[in-house]
N, C-alpha and C. Protein backbone atom coordinates (compact mmCIF):
# COMPACT_ATOMS: atom_id res chain seq x y z
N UNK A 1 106.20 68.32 138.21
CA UNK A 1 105.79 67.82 136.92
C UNK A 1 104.54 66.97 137.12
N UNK A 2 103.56 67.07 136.42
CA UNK A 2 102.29 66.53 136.44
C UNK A 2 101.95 65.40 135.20
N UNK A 3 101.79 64.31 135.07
CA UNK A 3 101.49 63.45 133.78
C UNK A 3 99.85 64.10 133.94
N UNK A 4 99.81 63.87 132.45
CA UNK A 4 98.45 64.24 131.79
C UNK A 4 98.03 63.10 130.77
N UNK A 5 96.92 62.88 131.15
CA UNK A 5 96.50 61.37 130.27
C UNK A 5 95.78 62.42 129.19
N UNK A 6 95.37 61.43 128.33
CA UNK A 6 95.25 61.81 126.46
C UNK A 6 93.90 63.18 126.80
N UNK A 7 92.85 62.77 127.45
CA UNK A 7 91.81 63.81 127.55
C UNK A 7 92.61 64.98 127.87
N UNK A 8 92.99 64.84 128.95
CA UNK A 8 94.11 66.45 129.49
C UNK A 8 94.81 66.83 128.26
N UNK A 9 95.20 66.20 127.65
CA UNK A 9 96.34 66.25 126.17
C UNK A 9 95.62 67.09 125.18
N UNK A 10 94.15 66.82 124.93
CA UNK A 10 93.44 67.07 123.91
C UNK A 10 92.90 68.52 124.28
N UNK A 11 92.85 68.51 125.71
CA UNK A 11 92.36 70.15 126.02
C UNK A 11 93.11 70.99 125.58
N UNK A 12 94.36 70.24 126.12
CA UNK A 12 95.48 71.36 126.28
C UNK A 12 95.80 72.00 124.49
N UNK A 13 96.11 70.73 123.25
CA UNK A 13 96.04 70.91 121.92
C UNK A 13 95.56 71.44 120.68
N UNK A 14 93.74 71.13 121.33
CA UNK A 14 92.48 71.63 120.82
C UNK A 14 92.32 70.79 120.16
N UNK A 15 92.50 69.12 120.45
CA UNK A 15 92.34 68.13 119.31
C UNK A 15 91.27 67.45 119.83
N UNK A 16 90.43 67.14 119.47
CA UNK A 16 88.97 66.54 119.40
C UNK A 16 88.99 64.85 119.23
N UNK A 17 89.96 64.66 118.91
CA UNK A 17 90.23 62.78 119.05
C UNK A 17 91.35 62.18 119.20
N UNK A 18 91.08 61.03 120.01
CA UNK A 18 92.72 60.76 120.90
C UNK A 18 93.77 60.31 119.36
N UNK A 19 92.92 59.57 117.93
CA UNK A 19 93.26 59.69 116.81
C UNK A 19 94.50 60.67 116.29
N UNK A 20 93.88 61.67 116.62
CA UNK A 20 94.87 62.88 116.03
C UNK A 20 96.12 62.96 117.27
N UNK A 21 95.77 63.10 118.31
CA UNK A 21 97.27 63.12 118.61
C UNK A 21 98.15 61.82 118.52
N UNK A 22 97.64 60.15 118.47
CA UNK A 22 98.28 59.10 117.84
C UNK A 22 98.62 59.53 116.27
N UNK A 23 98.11 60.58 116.03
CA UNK A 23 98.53 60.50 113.69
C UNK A 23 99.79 61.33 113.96
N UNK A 24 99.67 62.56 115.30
CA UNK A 24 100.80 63.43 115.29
C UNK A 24 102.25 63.00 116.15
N UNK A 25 101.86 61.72 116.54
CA UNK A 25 103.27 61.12 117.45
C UNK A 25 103.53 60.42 115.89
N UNK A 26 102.84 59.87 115.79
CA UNK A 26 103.48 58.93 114.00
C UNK A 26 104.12 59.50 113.11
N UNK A 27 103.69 61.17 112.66
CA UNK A 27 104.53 62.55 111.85
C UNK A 27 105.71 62.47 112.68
N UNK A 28 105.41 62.48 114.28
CA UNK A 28 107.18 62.91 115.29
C UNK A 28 107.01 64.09 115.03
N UNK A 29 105.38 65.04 115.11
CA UNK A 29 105.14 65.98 116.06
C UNK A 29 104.52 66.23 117.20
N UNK A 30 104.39 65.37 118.15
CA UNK A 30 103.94 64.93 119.73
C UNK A 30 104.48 63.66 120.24
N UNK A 31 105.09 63.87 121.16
CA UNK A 31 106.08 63.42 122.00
C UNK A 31 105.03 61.50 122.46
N UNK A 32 106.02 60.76 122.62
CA UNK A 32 105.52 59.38 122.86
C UNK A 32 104.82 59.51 124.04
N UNK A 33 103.64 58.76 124.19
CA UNK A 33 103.25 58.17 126.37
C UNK A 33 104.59 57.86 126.92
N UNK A 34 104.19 57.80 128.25
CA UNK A 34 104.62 57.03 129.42
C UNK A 34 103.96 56.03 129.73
N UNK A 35 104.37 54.66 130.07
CA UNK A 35 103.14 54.34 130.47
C UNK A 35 103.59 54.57 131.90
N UNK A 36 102.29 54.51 132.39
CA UNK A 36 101.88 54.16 134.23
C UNK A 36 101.46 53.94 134.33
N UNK A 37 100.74 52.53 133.91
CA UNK A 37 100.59 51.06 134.32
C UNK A 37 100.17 50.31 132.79
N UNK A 38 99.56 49.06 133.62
CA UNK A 38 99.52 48.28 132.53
C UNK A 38 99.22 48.68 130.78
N UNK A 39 97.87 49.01 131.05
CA UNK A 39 96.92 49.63 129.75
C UNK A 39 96.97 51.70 130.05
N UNK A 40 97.39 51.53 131.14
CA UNK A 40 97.35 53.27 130.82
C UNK A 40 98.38 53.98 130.16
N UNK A 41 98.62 55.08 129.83
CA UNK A 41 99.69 56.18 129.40
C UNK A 41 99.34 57.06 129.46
N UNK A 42 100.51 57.95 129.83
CA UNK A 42 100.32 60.01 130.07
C UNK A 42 101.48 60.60 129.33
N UNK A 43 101.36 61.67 129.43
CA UNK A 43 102.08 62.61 128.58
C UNK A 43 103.07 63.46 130.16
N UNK A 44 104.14 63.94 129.72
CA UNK A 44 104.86 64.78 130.99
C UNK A 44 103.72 66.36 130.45
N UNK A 45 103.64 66.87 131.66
CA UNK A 45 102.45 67.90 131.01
C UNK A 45 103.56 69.37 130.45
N UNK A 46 105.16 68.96 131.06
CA UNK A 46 105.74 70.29 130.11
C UNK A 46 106.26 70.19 128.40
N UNK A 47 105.57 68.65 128.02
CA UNK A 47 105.93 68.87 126.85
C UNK A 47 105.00 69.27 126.65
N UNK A 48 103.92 68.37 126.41
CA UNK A 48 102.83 68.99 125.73
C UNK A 48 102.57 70.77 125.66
N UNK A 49 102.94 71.00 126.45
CA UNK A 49 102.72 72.92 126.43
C UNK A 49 103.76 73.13 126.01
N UNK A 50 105.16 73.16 125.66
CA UNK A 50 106.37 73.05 124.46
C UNK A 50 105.80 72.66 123.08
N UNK A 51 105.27 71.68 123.05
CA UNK A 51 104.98 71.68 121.86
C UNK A 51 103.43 72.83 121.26
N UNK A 52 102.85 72.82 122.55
CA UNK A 52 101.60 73.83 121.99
C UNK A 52 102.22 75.34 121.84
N UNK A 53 103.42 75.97 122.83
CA UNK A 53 103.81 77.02 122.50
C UNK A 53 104.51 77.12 121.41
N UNK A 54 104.66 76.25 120.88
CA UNK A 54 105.50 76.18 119.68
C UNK A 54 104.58 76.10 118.20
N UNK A 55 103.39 75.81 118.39
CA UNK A 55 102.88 75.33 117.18
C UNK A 55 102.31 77.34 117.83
N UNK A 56 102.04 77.87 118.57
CA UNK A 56 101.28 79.16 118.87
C UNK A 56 102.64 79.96 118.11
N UNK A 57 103.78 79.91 118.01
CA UNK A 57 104.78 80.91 117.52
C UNK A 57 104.65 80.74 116.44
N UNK A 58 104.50 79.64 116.05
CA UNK A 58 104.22 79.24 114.65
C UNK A 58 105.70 78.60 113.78
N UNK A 59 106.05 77.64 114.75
CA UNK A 59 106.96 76.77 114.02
C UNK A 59 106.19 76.04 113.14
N UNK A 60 107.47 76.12 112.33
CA UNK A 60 107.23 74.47 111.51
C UNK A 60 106.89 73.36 111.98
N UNK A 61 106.65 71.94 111.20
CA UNK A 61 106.82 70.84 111.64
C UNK A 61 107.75 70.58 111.37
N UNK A 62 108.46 70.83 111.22
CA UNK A 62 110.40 70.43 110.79
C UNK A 62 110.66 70.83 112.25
N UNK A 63 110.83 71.95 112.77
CA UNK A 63 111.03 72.82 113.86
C UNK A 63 110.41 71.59 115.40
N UNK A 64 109.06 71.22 115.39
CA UNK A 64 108.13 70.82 116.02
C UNK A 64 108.82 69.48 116.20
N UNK A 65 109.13 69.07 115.24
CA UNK A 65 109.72 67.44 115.19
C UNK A 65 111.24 67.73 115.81
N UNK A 66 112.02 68.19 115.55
CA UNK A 66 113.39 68.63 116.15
C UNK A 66 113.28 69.04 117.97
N UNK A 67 111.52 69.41 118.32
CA UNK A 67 111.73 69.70 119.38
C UNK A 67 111.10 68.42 120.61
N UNK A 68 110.89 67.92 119.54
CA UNK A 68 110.08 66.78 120.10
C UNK A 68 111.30 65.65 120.28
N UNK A 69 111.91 65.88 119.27
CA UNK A 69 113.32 64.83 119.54
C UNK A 69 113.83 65.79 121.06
N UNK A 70 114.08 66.98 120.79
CA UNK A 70 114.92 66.96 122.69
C UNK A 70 114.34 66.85 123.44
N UNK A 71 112.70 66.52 123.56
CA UNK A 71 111.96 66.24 124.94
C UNK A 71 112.42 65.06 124.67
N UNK A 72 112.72 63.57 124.06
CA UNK A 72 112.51 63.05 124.23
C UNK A 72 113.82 62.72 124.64
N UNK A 73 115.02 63.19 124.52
CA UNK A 73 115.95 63.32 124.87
C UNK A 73 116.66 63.43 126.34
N UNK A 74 115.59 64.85 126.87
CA UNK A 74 115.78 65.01 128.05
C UNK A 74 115.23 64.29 129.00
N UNK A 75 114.42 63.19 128.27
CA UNK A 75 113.61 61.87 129.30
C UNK A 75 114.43 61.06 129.44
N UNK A 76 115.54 60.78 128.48
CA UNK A 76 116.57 60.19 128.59
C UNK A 76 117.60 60.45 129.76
N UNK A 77 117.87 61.82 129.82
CA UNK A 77 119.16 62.70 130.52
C UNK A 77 118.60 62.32 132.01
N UNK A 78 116.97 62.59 131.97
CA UNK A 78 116.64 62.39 133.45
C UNK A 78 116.47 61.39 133.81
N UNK A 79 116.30 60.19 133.19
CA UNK A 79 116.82 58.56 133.57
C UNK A 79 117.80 58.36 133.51
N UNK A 80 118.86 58.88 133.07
CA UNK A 80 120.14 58.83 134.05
C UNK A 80 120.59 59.52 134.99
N UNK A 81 119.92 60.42 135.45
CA UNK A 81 120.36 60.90 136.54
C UNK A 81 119.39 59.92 138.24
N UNK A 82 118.86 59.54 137.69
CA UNK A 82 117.80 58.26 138.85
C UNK A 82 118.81 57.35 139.51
């Protein structure tokens, strides 16, 4: 698993300002940072491509938001297994 900071994020999305993917974590259709360290944050790089294959099938944002809750879920599952 690779973290991807917001530029990597925006390639991967096709979003042109770190703006838009902060407006689409606020909807709870893109998954929260991590941080790793003080002022920085990354993304796990298999959501972000979950959520881009998903907006490519052409889910909903109903759909998008439901999937964004089990990534964030399974960040959970895997901090308890640590």
């Amino acid at each position: 698993m690779a973290l991807w900071r917001i530029e990597a994020c925006k390639a991967e999305t096709g979003d042109r300002s770190n703006t838009s993917i902060y407006n689409a974590i606020r909807a709870g259709t893109f998954t929260k940072p991590v941080a790793i360290g003080q002022r920085a944050k990354a993304w796990p790089d298999y959501e972000v491509k979950a959520i881009v294959r998903a907006r490519i099938a052409g889910q909903s944002d109903d759909e998008i938001r439901e999937l964004v809750n089990r990534l964030h879920a399974k960040r959970l599952d895997q901090l308890a297994m640590v």
